[in-house]
PDB file of N, CA and C in Angstrom:
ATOM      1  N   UNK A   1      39.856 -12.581  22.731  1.00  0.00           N
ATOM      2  CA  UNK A   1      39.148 -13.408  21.803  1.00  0.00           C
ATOM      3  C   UNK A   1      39.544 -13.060  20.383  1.00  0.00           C
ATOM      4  N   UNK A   2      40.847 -12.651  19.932  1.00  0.00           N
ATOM      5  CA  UNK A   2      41.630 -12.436  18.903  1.00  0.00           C
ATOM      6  C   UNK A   2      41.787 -13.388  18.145  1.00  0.00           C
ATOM      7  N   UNK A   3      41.278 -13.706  17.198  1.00  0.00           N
ATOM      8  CA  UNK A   3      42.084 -14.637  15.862  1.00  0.00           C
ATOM      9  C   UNK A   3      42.968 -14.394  14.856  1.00  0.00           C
ATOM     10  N   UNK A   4      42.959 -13.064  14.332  1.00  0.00           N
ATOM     11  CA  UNK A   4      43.773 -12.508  13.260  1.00  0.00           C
ATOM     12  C   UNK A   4      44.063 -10.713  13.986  1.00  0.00           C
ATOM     13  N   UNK A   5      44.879 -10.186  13.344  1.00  0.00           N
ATOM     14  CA  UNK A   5      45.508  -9.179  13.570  1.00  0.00           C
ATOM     15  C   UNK A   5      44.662  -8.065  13.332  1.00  0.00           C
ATOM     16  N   UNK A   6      44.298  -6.846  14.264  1.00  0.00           N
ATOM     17  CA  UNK A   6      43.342  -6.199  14.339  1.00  0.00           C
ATOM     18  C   UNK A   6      43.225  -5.607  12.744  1.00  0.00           C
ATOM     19  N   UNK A   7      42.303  -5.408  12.245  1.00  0.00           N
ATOM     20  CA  UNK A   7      42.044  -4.916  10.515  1.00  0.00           C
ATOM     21  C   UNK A   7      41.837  -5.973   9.689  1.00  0.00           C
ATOM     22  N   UNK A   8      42.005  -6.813   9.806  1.00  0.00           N
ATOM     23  CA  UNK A   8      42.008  -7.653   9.144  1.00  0.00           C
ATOM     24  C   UNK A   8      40.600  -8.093   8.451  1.00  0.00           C
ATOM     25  N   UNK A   9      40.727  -8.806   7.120  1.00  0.00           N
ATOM     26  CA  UNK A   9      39.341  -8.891   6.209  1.00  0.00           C
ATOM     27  C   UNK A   9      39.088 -10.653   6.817  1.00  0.00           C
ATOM     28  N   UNK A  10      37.751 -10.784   6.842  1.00  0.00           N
ATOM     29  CA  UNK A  10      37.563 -12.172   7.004  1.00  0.00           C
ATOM     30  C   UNK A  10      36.016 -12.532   6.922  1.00  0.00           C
ATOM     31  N   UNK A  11      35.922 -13.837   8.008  1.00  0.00           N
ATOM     32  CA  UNK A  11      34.377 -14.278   8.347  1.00  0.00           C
ATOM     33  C   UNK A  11      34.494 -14.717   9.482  1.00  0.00           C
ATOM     34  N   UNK A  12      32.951 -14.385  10.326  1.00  0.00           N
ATOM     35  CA  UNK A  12      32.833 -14.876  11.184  1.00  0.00           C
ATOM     36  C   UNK A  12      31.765 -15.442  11.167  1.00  0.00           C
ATOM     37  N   UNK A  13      32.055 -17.123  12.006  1.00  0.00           N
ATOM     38  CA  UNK A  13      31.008 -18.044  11.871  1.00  0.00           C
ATOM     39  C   UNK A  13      30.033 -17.541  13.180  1.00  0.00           C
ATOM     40  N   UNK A  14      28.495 -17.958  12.408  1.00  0.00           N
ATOM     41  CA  UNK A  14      27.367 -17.639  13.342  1.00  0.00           C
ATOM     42  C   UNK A  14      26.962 -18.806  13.407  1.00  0.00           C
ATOM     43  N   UNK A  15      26.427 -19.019  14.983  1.00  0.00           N
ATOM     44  CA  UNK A  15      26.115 -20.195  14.929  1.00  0.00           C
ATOM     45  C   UNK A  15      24.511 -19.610  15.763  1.00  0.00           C
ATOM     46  N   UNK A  16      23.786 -21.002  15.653  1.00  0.00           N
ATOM     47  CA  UNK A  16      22.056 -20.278  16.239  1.00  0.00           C
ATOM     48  C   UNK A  16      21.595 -21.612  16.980  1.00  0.00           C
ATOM     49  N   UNK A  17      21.276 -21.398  17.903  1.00  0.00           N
ATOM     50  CA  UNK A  17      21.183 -22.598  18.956  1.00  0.00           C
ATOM     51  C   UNK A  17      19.328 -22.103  19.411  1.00  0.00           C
ATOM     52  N   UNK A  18      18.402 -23.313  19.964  1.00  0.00           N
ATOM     53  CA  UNK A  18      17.099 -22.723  20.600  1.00  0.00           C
ATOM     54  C   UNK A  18      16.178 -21.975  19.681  1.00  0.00           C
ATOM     55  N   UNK A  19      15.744 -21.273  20.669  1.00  0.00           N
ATOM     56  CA  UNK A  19      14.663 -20.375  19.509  1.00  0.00           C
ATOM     57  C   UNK A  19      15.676 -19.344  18.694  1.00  0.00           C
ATOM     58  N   UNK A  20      16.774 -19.894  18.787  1.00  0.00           N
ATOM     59  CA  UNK A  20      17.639 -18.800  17.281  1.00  0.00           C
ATOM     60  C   UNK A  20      17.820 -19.614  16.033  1.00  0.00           C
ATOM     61  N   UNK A  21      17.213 -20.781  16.434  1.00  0.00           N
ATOM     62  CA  UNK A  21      17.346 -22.004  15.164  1.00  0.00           C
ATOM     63  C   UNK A  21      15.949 -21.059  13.760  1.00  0.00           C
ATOM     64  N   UNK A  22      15.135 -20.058  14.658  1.00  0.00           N
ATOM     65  CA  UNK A  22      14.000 -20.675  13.297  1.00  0.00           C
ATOM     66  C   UNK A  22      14.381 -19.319  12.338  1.00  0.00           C
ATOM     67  N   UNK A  23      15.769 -18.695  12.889  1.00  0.00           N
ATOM     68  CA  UNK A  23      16.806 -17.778  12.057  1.00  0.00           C
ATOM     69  C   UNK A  23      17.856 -18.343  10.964  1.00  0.00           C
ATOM     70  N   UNK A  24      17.681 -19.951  11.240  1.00  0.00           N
ATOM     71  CA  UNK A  24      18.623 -20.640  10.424  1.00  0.00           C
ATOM     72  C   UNK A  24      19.605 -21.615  11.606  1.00  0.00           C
ATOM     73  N   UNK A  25      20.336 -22.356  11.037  1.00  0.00           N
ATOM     74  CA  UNK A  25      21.785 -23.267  12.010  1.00  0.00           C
ATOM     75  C   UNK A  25      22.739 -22.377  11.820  1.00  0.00           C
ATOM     76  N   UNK A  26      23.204 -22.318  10.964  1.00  0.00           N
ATOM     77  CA  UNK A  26      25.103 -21.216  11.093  1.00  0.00           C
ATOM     78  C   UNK A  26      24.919 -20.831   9.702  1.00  0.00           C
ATOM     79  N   UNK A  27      25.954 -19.810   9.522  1.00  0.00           N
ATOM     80  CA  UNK A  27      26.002 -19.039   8.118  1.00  0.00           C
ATOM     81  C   UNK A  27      27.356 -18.546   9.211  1.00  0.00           C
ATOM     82  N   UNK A  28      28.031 -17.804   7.609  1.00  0.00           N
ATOM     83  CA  UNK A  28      29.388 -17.192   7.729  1.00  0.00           C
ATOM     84  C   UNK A  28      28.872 -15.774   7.161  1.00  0.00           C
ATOM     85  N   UNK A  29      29.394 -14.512   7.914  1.00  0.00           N
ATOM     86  CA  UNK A  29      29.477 -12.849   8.002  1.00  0.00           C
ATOM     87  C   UNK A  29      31.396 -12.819   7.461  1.00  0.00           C
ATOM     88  N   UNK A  30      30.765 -11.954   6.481  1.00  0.00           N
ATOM     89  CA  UNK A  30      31.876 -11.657   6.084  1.00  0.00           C
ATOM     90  C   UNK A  30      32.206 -10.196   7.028  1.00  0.00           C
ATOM     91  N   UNK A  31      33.167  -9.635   7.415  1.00  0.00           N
ATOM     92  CA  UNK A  31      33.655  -8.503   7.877  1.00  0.00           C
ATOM     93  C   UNK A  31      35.043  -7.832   7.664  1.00  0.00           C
ATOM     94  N   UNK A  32      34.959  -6.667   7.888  1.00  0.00           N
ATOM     95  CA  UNK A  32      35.813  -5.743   6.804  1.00  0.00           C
ATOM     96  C   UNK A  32      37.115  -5.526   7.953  1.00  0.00           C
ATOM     97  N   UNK A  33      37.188  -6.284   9.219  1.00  0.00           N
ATOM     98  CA  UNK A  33      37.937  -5.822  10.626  1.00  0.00           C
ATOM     99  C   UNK A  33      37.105  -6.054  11.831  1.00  0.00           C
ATOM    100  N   UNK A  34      37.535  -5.539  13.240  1.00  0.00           N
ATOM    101  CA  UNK A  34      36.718  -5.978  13.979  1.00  0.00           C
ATOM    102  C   UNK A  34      35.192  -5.505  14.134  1.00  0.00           C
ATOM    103  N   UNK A  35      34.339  -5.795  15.141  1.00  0.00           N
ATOM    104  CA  UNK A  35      33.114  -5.236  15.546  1.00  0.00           C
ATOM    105  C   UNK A  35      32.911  -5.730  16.939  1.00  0.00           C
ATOM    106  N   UNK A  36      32.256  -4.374  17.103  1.00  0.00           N
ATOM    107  CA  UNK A  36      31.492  -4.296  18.798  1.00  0.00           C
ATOM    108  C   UNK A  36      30.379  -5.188  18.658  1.00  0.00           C
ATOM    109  N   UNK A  37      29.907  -5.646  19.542  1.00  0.00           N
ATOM    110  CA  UNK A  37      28.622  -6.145  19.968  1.00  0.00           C
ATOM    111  C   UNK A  37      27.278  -5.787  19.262  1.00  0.00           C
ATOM    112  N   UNK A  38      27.197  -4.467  19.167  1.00  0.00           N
ATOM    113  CA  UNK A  38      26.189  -3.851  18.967  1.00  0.00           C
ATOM    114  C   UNK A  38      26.414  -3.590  17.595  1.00  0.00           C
ATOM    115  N   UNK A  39      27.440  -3.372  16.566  1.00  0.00           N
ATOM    116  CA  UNK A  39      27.325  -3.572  15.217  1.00  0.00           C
ATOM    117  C   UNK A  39      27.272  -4.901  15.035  1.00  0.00           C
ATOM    118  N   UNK A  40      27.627  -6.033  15.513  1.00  0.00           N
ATOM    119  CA  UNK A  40      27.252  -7.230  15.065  1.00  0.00           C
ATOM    120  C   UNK A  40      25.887  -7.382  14.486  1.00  0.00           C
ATOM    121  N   UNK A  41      25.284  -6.852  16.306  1.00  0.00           N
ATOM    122  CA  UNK A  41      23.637  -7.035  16.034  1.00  0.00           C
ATOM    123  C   UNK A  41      22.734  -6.440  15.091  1.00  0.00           C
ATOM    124  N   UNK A  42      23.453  -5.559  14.501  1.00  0.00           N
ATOM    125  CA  UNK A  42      22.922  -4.543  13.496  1.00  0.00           C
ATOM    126  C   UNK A  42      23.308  -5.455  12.065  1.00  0.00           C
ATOM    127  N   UNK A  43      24.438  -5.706  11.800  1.00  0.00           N
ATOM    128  CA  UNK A  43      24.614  -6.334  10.772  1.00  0.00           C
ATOM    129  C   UNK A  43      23.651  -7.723  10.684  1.00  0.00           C
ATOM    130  N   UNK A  44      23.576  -8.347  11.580  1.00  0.00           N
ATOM    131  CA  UNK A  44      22.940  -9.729  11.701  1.00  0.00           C
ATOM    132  C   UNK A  44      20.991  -9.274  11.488  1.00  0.00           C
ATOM    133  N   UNK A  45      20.689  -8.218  12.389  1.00  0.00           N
ATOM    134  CA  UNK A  45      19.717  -7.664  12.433  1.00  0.00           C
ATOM    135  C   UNK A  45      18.948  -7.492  10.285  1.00  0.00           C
ATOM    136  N   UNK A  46      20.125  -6.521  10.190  1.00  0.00           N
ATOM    137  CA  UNK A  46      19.849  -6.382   8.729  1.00  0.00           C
ATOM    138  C   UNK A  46      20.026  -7.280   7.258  1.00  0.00           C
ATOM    139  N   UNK A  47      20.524  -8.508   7.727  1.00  0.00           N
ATOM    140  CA  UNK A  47      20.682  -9.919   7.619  1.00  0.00           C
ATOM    141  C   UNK A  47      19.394 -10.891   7.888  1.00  0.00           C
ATOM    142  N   UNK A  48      18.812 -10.644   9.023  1.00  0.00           N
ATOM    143  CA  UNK A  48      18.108 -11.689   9.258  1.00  0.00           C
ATOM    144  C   UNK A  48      16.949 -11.542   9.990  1.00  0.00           C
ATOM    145  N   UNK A  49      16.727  -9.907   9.799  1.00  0.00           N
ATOM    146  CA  UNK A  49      15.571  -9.261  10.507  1.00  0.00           C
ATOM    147  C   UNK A  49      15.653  -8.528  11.431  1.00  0.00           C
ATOM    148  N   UNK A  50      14.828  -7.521  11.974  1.00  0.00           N
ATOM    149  CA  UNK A  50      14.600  -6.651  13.460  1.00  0.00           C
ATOM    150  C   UNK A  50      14.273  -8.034  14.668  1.00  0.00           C
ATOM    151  N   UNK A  51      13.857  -9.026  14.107  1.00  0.00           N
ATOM    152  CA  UNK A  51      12.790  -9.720  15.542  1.00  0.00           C
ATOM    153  C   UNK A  51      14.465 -10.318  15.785  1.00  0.00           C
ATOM    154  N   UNK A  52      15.284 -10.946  14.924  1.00  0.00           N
ATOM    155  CA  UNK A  52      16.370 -11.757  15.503  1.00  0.00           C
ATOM    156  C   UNK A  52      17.080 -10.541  16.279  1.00  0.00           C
ATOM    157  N   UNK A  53      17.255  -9.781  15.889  1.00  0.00           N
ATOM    158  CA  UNK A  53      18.286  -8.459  16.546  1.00  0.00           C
ATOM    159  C   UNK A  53      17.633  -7.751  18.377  1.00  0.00           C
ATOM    160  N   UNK A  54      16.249  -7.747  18.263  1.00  0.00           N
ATOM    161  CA  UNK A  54      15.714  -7.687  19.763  1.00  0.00           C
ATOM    162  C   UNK A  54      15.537  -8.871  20.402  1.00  0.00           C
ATOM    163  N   UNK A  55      15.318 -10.536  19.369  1.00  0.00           N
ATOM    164  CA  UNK A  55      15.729 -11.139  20.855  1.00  0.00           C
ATOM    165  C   UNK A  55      17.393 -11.465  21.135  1.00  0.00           C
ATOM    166  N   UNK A  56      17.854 -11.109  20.233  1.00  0.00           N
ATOM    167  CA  UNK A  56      19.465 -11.280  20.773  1.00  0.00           C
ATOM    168  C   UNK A  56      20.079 -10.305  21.788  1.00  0.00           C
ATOM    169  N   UNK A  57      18.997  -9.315  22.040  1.00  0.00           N
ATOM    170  CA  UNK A  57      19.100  -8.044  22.852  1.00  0.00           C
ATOM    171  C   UNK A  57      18.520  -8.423  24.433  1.00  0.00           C
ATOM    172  N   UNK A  58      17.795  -9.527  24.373  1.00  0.00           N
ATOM    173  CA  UNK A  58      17.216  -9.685  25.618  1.00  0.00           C
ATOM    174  C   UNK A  58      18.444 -10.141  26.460  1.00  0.00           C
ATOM    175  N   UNK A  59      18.262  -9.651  27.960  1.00  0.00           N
ATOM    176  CA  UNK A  59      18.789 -10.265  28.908  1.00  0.00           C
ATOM    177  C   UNK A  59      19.151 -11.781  29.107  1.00  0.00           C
ATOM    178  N   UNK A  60      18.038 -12.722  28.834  1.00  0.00           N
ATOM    179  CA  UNK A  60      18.026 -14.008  28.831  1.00  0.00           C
ATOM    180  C   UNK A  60      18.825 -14.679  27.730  1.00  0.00           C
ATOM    181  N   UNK A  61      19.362 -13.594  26.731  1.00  0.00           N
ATOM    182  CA  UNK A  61      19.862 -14.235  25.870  1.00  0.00           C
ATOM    183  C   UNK A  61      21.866 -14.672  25.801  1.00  0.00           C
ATOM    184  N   UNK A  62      22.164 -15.784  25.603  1.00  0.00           N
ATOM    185  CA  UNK A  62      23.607 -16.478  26.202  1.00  0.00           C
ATOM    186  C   UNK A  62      24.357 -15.924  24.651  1.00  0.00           C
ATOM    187  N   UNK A  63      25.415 -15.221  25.044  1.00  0.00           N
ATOM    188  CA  UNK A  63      26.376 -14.745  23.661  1.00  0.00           C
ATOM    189  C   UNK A  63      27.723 -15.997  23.651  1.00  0.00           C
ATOM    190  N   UNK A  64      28.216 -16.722  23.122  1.00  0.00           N
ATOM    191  CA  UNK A  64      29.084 -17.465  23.489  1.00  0.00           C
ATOM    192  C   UNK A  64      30.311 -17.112  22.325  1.00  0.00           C
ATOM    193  N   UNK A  65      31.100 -17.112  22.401  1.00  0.00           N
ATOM    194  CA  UNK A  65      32.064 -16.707  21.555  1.00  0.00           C
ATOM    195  C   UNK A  65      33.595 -17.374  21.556  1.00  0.00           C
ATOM    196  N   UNK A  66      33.479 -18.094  20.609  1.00  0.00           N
ATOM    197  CA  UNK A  66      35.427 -18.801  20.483  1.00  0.00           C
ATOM    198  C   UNK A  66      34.762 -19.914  21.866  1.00  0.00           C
ATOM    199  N   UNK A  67      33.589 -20.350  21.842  1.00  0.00           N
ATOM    200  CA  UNK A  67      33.277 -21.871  22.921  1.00  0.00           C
ATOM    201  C   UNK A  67      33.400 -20.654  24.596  1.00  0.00           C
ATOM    202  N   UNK A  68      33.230 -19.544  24.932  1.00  0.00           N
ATOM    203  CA  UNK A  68      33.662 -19.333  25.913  1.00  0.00           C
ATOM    204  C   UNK A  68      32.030 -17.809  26.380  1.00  0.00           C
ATOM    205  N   UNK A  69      31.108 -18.486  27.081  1.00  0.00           N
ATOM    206  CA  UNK A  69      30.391 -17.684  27.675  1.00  0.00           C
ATOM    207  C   UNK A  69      30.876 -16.070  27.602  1.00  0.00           C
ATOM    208  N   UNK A  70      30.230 -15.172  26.895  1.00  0.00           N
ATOM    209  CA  UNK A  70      30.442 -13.451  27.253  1.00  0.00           C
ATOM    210  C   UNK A  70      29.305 -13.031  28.507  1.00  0.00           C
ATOM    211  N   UNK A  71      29.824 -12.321  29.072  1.00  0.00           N
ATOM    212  CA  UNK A  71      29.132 -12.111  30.614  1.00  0.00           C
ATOM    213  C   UNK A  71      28.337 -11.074  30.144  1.00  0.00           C
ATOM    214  N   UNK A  72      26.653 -10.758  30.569  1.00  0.00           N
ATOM    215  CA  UNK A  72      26.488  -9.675  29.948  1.00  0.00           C
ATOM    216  C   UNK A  72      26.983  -8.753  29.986  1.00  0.00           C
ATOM    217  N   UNK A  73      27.912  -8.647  30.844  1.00  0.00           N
ATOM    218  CA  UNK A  73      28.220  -6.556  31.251  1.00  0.00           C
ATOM    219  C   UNK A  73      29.573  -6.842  30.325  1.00  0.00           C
ATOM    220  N   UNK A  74      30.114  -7.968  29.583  1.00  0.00           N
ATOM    221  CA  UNK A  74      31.293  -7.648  28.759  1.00  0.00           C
ATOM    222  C   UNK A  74      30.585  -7.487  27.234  1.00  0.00           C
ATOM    223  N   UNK A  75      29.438  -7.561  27.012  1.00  0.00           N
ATOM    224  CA  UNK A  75      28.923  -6.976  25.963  1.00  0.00           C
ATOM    225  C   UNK A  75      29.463  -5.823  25.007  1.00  0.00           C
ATOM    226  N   UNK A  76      28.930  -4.916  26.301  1.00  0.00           N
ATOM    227  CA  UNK A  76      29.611  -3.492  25.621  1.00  0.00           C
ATOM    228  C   UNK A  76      30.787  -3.345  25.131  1.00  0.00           C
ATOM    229  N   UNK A  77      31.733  -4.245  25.817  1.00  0.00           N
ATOM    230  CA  UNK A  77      33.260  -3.943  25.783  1.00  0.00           C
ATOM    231  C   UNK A  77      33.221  -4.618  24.324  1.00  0.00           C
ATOM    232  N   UNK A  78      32.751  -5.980  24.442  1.00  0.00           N
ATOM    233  CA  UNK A  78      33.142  -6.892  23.247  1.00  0.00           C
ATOM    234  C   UNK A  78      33.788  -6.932  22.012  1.00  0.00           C
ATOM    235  N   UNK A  79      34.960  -7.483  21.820  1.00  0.00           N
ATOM    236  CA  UNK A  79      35.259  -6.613  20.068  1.00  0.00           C
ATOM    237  C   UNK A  79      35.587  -8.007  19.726  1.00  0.00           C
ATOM    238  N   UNK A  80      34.906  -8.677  18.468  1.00  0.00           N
ATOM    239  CA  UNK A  80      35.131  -9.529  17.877  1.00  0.00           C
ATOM    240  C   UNK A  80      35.530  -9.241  15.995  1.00  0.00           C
ATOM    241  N   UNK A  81      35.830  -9.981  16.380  1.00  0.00           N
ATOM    242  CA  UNK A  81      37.041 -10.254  14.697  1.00  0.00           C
ATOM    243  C   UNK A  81      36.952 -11.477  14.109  1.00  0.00           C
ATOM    244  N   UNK A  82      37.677 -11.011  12.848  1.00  0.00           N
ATOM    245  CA  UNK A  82      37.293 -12.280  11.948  1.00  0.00           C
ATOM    246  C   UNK A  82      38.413 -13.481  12.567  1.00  0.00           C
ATOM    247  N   UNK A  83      37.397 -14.875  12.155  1.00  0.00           N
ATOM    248  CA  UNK A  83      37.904 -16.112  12.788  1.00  0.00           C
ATOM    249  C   UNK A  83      37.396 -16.412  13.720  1.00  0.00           C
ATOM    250  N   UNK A  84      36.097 -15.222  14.593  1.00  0.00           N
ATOM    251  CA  UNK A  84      35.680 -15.676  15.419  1.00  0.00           C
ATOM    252  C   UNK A  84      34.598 -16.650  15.219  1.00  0.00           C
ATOM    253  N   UNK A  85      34.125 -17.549  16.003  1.00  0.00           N
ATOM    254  CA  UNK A  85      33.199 -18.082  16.585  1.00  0.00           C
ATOM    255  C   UNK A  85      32.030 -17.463  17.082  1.00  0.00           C
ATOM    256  N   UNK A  86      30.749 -17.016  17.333  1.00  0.00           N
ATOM    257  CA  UNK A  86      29.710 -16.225  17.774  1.00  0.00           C
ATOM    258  C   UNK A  86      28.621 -17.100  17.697  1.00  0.00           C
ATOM    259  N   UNK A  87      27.876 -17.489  18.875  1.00  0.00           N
ATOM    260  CA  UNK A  87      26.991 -18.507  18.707  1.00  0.00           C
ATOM    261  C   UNK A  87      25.381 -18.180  19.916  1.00  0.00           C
ATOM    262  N   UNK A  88      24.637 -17.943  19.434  1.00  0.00           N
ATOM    263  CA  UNK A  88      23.492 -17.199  20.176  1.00  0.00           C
ATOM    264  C   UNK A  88      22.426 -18.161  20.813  1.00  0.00           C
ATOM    265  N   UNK A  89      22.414 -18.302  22.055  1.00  0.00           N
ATOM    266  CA  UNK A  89      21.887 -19.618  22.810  1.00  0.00           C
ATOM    267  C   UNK A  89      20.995 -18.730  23.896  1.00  0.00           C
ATOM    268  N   UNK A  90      19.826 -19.572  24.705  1.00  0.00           N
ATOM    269  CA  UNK A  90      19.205 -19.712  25.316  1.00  0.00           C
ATOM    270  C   UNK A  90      19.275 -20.615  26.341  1.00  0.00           C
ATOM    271  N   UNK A  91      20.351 -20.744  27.351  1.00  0.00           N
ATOM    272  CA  UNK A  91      20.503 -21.785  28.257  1.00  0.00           C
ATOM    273  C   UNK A  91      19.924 -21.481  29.169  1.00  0.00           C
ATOM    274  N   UNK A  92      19.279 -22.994  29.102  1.00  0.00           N
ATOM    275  CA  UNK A  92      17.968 -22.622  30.744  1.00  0.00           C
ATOM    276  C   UNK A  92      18.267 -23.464  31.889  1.00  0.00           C
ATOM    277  N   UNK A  93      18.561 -22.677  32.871  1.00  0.00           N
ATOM    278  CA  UNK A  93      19.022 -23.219  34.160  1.00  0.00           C
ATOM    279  C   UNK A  93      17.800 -23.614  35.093  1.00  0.00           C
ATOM    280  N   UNK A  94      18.273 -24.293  36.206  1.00  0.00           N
ATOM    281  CA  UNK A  94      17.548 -24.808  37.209  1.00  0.00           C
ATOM    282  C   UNK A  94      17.777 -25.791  37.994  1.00  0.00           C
ATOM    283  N   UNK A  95      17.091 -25.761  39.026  1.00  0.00           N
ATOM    284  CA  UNK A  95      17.643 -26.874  40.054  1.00  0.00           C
ATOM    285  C   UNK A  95      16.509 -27.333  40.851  1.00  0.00           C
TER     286      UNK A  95
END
């Protein structure tokens, strides 16, 4: 999920879908190179509050990145960079 060359200075677009709407629609993060998962949430956290940063922490919560579902267990791994896409959804299934 690479856009620019690892180090690199940029932005990454946030996008807020569901109950991540009453955090705002999208804003752009500027970043200094890549980030894990978990500094995202910290940066966004200290951006836009503790309550957005624990529910983006919940299980139920959909990470989508560059249009392409992150599985939870690729969380941890996750390294996003500038140019990415990052968009925080609540998709509710059923049948």
């Amino acid at each position: 999920m690479t856009a620019m060359a690892s180090g690199a200075q940029g932005s990454l677009i946030i996008e807020l879908f569901g109950p991540f709407r009453k955090f705002g629609h999208a804003r752009d993060l500027e970043v200094d190179g890549p980030l894990g998962y978990g500094a995202l949430l910290d940066r966004l956290g200290a951006e836009l509050g503790e309550e957005f940063a624990e529910q983006a922490r919940r299980k139920n919560t959909t990470v989508i990145v560059n249009n392409r579902i992150a599985s939870p267990r690729s969380l941890d791994t996750l390294e996003i960079v500038p140019g990415d896409r990052v968009a925080f959804a609540l998709l509710l299934g059923g049948g």
